[in-house]
Protein backbone atom coordinates (compact mmCIF):
# COMPACT_ATOMS: atom_id res chain seq x y z
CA UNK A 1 -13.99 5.72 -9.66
CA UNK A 2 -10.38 6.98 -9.66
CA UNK A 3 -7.12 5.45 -10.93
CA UNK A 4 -4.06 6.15 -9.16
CA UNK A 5 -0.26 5.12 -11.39
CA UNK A 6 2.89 4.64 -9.49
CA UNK A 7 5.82 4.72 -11.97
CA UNK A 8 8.74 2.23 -12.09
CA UNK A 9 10.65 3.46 -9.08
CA UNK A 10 14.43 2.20 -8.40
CA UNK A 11 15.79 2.19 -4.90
CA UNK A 12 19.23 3.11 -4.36
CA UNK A 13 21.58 2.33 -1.36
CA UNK A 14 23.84 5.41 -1.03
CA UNK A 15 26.62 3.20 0.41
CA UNK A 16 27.01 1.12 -2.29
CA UNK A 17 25.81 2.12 -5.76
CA UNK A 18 25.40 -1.64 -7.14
CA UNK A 19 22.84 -2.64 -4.70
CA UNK A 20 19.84 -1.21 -6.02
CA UNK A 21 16.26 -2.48 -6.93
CA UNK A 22 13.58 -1.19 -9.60
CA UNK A 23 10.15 -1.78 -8.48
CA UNK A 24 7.58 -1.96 -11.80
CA UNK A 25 5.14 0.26 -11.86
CA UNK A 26 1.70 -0.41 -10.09
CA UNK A 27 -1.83 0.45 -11.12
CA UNK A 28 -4.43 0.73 -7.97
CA UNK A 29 -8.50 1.41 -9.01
CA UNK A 30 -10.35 3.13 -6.17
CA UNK A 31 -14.17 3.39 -6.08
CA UNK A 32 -17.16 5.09 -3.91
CA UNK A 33 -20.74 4.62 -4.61
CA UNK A 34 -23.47 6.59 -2.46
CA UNK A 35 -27.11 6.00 -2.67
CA UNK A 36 -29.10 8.70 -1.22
CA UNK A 37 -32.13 5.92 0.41
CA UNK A 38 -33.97 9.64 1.75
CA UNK A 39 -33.44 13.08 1.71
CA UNK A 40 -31.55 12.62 4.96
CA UNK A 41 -30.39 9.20 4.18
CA UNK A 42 -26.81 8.10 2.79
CA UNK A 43 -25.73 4.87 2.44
CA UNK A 44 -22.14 4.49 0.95
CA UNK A 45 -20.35 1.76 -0.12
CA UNK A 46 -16.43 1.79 -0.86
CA UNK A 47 -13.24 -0.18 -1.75
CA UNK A 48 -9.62 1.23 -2.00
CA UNK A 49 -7.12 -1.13 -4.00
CA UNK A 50 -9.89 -3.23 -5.52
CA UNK A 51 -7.22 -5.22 -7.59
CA UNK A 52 -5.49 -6.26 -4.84
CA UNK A 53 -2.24 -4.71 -5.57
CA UNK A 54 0.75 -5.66 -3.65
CA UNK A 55 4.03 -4.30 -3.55
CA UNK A 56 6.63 -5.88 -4.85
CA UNK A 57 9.20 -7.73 -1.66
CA UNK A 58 12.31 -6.31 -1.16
CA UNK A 59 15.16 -7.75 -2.32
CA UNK A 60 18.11 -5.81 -0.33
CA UNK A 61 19.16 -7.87 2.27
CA UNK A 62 20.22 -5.11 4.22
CA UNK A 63 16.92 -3.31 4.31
CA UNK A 64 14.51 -6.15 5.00
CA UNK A 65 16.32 -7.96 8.14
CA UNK A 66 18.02 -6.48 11.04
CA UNK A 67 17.47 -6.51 15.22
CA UNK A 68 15.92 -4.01 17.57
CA UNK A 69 17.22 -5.30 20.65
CA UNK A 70 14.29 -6.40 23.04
CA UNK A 71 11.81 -5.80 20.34
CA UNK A 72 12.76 -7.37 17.00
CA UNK A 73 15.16 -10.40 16.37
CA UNK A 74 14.26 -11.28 12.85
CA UNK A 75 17.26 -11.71 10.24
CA UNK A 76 14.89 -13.36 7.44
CA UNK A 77 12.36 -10.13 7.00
CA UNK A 78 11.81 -7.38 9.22
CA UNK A 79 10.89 -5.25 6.38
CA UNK A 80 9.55 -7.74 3.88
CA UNK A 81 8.36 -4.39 1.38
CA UNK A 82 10.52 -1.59 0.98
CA UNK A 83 9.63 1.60 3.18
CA UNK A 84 10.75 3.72 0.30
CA UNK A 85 9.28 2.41 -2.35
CA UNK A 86 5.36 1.50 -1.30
CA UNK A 87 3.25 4.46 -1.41
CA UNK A 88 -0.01 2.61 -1.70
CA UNK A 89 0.89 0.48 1.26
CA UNK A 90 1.25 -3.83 1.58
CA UNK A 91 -2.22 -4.73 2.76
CA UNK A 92 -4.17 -4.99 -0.19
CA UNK A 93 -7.94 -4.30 -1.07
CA UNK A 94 -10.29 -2.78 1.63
CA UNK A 95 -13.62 -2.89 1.56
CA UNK A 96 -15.86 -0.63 3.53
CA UNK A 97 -19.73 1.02 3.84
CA UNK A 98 -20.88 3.69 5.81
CA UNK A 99 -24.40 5.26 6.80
CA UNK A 100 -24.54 9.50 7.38
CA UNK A 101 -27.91 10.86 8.63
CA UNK A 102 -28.44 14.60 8.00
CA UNK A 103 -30.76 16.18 10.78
């Protein structure tokens, strides 16, 4: 099991000094189990984020609306979590198992 700690990060806009957010800081639990089922036999079973962390929304008007022209017309949230700010990404838990055969 590992435990991964993102500290309180604040996200300045180099334009204009006052428009700034602090993001608090985030705790995400990762785990792996393997079971060996034979000698050439693995089974594995896995989950990354398994508190189902989210980032928090941004708040900066600037940063989470704008227009790509022929792609993205979206005032109200093109970038709903900051792109700065989210290193364990916006998607939550994920769950997973695998099988590995030696020969």
């Amino acid at each position: 099991m590992r435990f991964t700690a993102y500290e309180i990060v604040v996200h300045h806009n180099k334009k204009n000094k006052y428009v700034t957010q602090n993001h608090d800081a985030a705790y995400i639990v990762n785990t792996r189990l393997h079971f060996d089922v034979s000698p050439s036999i693995r089974l594995s079973f896995w989950g990354d984020n398994i508190t189902d962390q989210y980032p928090e929304k941004n708040m900066i008007s600037a940063a989470r609306s704008g227009t790509i022209k022929g792609i993205v017309d979206s005032p109200n949230g093109v970038f709903q979590y900051s792109r700065r700010t989210a290193p364990y990404g916006f998607n939550g838990a994920f769950w997973g198992m695998s099988v590995k055969h030696s020969f």
